[in-house]
Protein backbone atom coordinates (compact mmCIF):
# COMPACT_ATOMS: atom_id res chain seq x y z
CA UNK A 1 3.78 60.32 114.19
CA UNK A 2 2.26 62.96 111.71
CA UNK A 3 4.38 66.33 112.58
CA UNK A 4 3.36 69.83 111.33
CA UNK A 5 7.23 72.12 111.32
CA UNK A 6 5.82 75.70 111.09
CA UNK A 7 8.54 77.80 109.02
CA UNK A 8 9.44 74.24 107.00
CA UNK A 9 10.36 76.22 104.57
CA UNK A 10 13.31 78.12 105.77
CA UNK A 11 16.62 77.52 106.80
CA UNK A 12 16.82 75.70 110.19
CA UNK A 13 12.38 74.42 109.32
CA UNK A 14 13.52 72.74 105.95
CA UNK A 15 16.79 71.26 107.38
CA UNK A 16 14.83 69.71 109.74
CA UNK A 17 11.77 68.71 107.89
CA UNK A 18 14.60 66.57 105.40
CA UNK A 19 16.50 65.50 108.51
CA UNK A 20 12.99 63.79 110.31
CA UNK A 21 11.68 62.29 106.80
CA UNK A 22 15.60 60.21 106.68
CA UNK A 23 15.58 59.62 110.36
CA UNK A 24 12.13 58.89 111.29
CA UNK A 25 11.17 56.67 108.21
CA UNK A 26 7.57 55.45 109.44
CA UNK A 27 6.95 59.20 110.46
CA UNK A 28 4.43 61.64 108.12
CA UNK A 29 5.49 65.57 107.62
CA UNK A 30 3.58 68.67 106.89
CA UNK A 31 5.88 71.79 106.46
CA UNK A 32 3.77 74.90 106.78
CA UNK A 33 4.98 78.00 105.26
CA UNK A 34 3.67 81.31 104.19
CA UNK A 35 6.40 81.86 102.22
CA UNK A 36 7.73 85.43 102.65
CA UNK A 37 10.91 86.28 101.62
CA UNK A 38 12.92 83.91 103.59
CA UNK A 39 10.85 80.70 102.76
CA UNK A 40 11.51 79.24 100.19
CA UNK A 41 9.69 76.38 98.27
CA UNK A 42 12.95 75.58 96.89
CA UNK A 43 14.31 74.57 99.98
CA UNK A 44 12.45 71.32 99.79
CA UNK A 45 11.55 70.57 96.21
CA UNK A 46 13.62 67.72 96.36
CA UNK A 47 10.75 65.93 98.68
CA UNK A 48 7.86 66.65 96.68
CA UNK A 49 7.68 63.06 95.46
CA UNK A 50 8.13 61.96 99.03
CA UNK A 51 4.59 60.58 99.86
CA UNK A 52 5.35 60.92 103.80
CA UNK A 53 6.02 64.77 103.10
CA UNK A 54 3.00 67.54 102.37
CA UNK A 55 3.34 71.24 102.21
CA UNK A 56 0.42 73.90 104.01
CA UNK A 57 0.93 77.29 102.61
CA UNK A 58 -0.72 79.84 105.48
CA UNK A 59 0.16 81.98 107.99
CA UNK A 60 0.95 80.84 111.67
CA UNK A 61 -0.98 84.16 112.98
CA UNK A 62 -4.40 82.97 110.50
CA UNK A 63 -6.54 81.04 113.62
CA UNK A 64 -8.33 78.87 110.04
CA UNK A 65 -5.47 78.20 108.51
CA UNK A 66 -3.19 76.45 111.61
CA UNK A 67 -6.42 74.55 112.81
CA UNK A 68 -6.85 72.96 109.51
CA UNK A 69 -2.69 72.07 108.98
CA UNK A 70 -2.79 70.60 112.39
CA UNK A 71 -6.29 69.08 112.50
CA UNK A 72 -4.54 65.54 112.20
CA UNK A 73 -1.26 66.48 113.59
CA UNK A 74 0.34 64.58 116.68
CA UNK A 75 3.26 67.35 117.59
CA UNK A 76 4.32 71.10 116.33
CA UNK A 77 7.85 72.01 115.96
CA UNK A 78 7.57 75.78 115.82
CA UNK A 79 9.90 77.13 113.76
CA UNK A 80 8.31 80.20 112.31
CA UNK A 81 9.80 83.41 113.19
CA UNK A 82 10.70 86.75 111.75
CA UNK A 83 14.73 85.93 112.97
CA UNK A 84 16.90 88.83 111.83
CA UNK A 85 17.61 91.48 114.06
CA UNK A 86 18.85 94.23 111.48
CA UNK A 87 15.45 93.81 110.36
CA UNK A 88 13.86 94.32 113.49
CA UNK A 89 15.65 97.38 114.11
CA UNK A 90 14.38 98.94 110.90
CA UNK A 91 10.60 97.41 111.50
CA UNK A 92 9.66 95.51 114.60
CA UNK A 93 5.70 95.39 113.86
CA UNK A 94 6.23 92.19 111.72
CA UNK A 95 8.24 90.36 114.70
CA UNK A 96 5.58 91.47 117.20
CA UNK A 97 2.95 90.15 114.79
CA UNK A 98 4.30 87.11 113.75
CA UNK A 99 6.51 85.43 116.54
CA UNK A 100 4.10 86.64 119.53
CA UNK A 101 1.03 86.54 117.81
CA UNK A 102 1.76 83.95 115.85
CA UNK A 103 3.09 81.90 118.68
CA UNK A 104 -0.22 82.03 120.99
CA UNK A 105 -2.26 81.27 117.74
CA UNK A 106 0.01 77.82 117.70
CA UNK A 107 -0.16 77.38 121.45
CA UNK A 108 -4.02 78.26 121.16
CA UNK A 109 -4.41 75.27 118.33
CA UNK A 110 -2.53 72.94 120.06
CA UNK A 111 -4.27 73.28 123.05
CA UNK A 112 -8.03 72.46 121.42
CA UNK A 113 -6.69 69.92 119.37
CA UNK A 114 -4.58 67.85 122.30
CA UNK A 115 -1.85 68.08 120.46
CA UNK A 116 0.76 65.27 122.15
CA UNK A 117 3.92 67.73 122.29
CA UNK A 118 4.64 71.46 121.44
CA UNK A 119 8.40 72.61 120.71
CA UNK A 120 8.93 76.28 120.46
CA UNK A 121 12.36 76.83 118.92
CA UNK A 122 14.10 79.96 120.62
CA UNK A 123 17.26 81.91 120.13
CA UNK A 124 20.64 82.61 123.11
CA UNK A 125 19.47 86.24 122.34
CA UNK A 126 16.55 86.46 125.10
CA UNK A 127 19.26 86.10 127.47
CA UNK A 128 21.07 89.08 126.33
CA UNK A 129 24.60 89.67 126.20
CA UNK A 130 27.41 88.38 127.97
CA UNK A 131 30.95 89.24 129.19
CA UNK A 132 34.08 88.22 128.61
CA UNK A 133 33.43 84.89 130.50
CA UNK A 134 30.96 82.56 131.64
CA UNK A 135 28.09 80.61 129.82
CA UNK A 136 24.36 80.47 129.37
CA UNK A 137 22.27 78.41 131.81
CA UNK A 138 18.94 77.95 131.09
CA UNK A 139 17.68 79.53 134.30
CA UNK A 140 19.41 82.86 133.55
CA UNK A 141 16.86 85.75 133.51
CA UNK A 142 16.00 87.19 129.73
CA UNK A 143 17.22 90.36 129.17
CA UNK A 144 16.47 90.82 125.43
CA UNK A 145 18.32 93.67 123.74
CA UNK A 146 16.40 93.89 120.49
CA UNK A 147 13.26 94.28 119.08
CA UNK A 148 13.77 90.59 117.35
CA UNK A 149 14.97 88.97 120.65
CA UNK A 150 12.49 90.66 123.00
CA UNK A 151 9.56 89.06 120.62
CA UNK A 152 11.29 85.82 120.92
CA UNK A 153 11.33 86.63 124.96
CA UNK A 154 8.01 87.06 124.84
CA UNK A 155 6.87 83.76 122.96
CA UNK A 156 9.21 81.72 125.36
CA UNK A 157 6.97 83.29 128.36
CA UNK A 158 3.95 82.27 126.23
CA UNK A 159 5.00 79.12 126.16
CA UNK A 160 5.65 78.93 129.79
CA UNK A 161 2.26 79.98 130.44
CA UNK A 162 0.52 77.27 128.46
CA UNK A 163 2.10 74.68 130.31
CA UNK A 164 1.09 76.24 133.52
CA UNK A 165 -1.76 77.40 132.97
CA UNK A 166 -3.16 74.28 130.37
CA UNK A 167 -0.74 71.54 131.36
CA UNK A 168 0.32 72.13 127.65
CA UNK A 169 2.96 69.45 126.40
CA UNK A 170 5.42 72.12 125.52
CA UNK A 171 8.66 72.52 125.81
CA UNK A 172 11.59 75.48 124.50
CA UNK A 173 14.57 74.82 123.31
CA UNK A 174 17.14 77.94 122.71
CA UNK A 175 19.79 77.77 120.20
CA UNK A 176 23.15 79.33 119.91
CA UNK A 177 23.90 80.82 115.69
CA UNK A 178 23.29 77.85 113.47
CA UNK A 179 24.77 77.89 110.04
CA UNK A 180 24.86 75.56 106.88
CA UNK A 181 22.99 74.91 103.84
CA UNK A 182 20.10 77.30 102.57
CA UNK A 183 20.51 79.62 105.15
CA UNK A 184 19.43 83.43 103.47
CA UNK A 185 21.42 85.68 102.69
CA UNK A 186 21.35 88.41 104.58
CA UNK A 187 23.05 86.77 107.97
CA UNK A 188 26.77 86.42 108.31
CA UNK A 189 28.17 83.20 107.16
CA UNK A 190 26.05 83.16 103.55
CA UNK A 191 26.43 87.09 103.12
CA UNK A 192 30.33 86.85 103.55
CA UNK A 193 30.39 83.91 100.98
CA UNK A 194 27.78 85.58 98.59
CA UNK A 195 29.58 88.36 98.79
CA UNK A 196 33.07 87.17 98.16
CA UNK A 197 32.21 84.99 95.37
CA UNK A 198 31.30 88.16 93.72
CA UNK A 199 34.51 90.30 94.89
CA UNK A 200 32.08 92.68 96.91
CA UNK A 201 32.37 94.06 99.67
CA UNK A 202 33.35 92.11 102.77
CA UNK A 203 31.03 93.91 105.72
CA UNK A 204 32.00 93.62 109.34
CA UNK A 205 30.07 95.66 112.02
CA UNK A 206 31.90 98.11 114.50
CA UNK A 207 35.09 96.55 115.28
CA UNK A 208 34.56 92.96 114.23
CA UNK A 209 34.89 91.58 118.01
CA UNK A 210 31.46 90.05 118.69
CA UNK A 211 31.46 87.02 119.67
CA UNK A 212 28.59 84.24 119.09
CA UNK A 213 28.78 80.36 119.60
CA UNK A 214 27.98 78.71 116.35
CA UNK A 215 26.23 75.30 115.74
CA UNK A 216 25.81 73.57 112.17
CA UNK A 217 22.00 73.12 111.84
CA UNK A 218 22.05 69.49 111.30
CA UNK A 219 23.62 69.07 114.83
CA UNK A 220 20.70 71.43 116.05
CA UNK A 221 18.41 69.02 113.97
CA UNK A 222 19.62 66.26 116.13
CA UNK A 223 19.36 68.04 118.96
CA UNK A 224 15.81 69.20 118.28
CA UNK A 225 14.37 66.09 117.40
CA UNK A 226 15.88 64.46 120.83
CA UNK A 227 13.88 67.05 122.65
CA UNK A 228 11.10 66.14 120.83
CA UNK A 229 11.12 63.02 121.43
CA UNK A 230 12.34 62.67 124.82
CA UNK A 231 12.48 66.13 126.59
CA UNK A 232 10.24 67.35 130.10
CA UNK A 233 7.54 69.02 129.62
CA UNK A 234 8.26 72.98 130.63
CA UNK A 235 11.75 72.64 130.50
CA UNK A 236 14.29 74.80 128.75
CA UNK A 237 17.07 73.06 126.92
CA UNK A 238 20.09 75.05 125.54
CA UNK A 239 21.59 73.98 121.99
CA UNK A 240 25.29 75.43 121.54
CA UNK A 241 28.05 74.31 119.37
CA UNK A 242 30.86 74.98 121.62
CA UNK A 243 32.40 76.88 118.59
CA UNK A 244 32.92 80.68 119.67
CA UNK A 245 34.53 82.54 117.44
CA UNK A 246 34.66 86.78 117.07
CA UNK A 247 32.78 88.03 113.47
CA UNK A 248 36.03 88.92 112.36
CA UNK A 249 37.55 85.19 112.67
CA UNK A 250 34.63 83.89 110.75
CA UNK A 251 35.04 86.71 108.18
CA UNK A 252 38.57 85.80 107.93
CA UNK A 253 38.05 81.86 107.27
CA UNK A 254 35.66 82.29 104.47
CA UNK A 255 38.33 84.57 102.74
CA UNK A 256 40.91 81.68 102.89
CA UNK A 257 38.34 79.21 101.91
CA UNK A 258 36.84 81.44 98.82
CA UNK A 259 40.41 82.34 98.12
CA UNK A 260 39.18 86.09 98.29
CA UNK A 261 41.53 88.73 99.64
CA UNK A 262 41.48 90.24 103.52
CA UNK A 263 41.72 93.89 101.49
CA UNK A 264 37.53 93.36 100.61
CA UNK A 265 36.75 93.77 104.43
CA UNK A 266 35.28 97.05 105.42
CA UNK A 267 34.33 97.99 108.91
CA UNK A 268 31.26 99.50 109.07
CA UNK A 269 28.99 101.31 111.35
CA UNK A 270 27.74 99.22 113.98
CA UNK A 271 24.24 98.52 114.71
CA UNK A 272 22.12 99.48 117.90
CA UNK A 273 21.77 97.52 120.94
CA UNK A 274 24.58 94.74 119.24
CA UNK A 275 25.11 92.34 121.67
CA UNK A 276 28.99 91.44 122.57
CA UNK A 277 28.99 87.79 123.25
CA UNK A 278 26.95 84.66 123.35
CA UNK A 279 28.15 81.20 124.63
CA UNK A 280 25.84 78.43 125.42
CA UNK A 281 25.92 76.19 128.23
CA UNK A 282 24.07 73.03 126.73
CA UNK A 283 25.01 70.38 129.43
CA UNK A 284 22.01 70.05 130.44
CA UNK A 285 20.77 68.79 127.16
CA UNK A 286 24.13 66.42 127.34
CA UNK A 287 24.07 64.87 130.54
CA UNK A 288 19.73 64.06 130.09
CA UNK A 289 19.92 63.06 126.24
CA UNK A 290 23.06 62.09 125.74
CA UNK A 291 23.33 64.97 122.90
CA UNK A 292 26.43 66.75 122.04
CA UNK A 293 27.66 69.01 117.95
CA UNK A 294 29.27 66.63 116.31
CA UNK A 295 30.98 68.81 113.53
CA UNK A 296 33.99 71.11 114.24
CA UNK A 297 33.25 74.62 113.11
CA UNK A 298 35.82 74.51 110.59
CA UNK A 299 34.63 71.21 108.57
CA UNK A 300 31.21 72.50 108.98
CA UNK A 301 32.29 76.13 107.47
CA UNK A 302 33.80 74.46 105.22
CA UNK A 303 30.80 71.83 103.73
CA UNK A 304 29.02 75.46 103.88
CA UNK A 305 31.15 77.09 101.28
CA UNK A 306 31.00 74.65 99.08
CA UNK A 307 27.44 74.34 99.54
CA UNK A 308 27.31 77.94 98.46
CA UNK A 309 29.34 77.54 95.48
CA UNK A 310 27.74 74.66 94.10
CA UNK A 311 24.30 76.24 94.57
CA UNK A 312 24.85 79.43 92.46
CA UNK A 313 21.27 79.00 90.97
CA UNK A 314 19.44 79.08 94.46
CA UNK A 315 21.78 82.15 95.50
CA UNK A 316 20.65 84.13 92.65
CA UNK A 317 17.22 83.08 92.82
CA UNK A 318 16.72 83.98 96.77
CA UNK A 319 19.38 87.05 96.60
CA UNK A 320 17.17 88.91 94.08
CA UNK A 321 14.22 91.35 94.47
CA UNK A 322 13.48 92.41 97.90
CA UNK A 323 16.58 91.24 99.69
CA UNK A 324 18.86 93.69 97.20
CA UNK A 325 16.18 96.33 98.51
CA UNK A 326 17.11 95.35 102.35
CA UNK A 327 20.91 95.26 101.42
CA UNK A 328 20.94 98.51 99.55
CA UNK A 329 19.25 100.08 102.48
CA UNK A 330 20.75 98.23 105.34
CA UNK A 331 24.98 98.49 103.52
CA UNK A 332 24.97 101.01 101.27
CA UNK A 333 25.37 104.20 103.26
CA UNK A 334 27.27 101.95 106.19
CA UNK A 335 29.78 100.86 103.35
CA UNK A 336 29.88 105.01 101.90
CA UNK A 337 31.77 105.53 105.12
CA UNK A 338 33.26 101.93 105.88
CA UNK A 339 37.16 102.24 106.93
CA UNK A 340 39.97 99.62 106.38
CA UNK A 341 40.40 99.42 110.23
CA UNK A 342 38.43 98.78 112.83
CA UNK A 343 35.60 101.00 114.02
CA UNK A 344 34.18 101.85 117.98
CA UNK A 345 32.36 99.44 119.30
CA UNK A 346 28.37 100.36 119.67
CA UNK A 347 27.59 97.22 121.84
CA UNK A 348 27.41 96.97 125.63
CA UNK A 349 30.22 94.91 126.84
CA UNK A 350 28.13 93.42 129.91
């Protein structure tokens, strides 16, 4: 099998791209990249030397350079995406561009090359938000809130209509927040530890009360390459970790684990459209694969932290430049008027 991971080098793309080369030994890898500010050649230098492991610098929305990456490819894990939502809300041009555009210039490519299998990696957030109970299925309608998940939306329907329309080999699978090593930045889990390992600022938006089911990425590695392997064509499989937990709880357990005190926290201005809860329903993906997270949250957070705090160098290195620009302009005038206690809520509760 000779695999081209689009995005291979960024968090979830490069996990995976070293998780196939260990578990897949007979199986070749091309991790294509263009290398903005979230990929990062870094992330795999350690496989350079790997002869069953290439890297494809290009763009997933230039039509040249994915034909030539996947001229000998047999599958595409698409992992490429503009993923942060803050982001989106400041700029969504870049999320149209890159993970609708992009996504029909992969679909496009695989279709005239007869590419075997297609696996467009998705987010809980098309669905929208949820209440106070209940669980994703994967039949729910979307109902994107965001600029970020309504382009992901959109590629999942793109993706749909390839396989109806070109009996394209494709299949989505939708994951709940993964976590773990090299993950950038500017999400929650490696802010909060970059953050307290320098006694900054702890920020938590609105009250701290949103809830989101969180997965370490090398159980969604497993889970991925299952689906890849042996998934239906045009179905929808859910990836979850069965680990909900409110911002504020995961705040709190990286303060014990960094030793840092509760008195750095600072509720801060909420953010449009925030979504109140996620919670996957991923039996579906159990009962026909046989899949299930193997790592509690709190072993995984804690692997994470120490991840972070033995990887000082690669924190500096990634946490420089452009993403103190985003983070000055995204935090600094939230954090001017931040409070000690809890502020209203800006999300929909529904």
């Amino acid at each position: 099998m000779r695999l081209l991971i689009t995005g291979g080098c960024g968090f979830i793309g490069s996990n995976f791209v070293r998780y196939v080369l260990k578990a897949r030994s007979e199986w070749e890898v091309i991790a294509f990249d263009l290398l903005t500010y979230s990929g990062n050649l870094g992330n795999v230098t350690d496989l350079v030397q790997c002869p069953r492991f290439s890297f494809f610098k290009g763009d997933i929305a230039d039509r040249d350079a994915v034909a030539t990456a996947a001229a000998e490819a047999d599958a595409i894990v698409n992992f490429a995406a503009e993923s942060h939502v803050d982001r989106s809300i400041l700029e969504a041009t870049p999320f149209v561009r890159t993970n609708i555009m992009g996504t029909q210039v992969l679909l496009e490519a695989a279709r005239t090359l007869h590419i075997r299998r297609f696996l467009q990696i998705s987010t809980d957030e098309v669905y929208g938000s949820l209440g106070p109970t209940g669980r994703f299925r994967e039949g729910r309608a979307l109902t994107p809130n965001s600029p970020y998940s309504a382009s992901k939306a959109a590629a999942d329907l793109l993706v749909r209509a390839y396989v109806q329309t070109h009996a394209l080999p494709a299949i989505v699978v939708r994951s709940s927040n993964a976590y773990g090593p090299y993950q950038f930045p500017e999400k929650l889990i490696p802010l909060v530890i970059t953050n307290a390992s320098q006694g900054k600022p702890l920020p938590v938006y609105g009250d701290g009360l949103h809830v989101r089911d969180w997965v370490h990425v090398v159980d969604l590695c497993e889970a991925v390459l299952l689906v890849l392997e042996r998934g239906r064509t045009g179905d929808v499989y859910n990836v979850g970790g069965g680990n909900e937990r409110t911002n504020l709880d995961v705040v709190h357990a990286i303060a014990e684990l960094t030793g840092t005190s509760k008195s750095l926290i600072r509720f801060v201005q909420d953010r449009p459209g925030h979504d109140r809860r996620y919670a996957m329903d991923f039996r579906k993906l159990q009962t026909e694969l046989g899949w299930r997270p193997r790592r509690a949250f709190e072993d995984g957070l804690r692997e994470t932290v120490a991840w972070y705090a033995r990887q000082r160098a690669w924190v500096e290195s990634v946490a420089s430049g452009e993403y103190r620009t985003y983070y000055e302009q995204q935090y600094s005038a939230r954090l001017a008027s931040a409070t000690l206690t809890p502020q209203t809520s800006l999300a929909t509760a529904t």
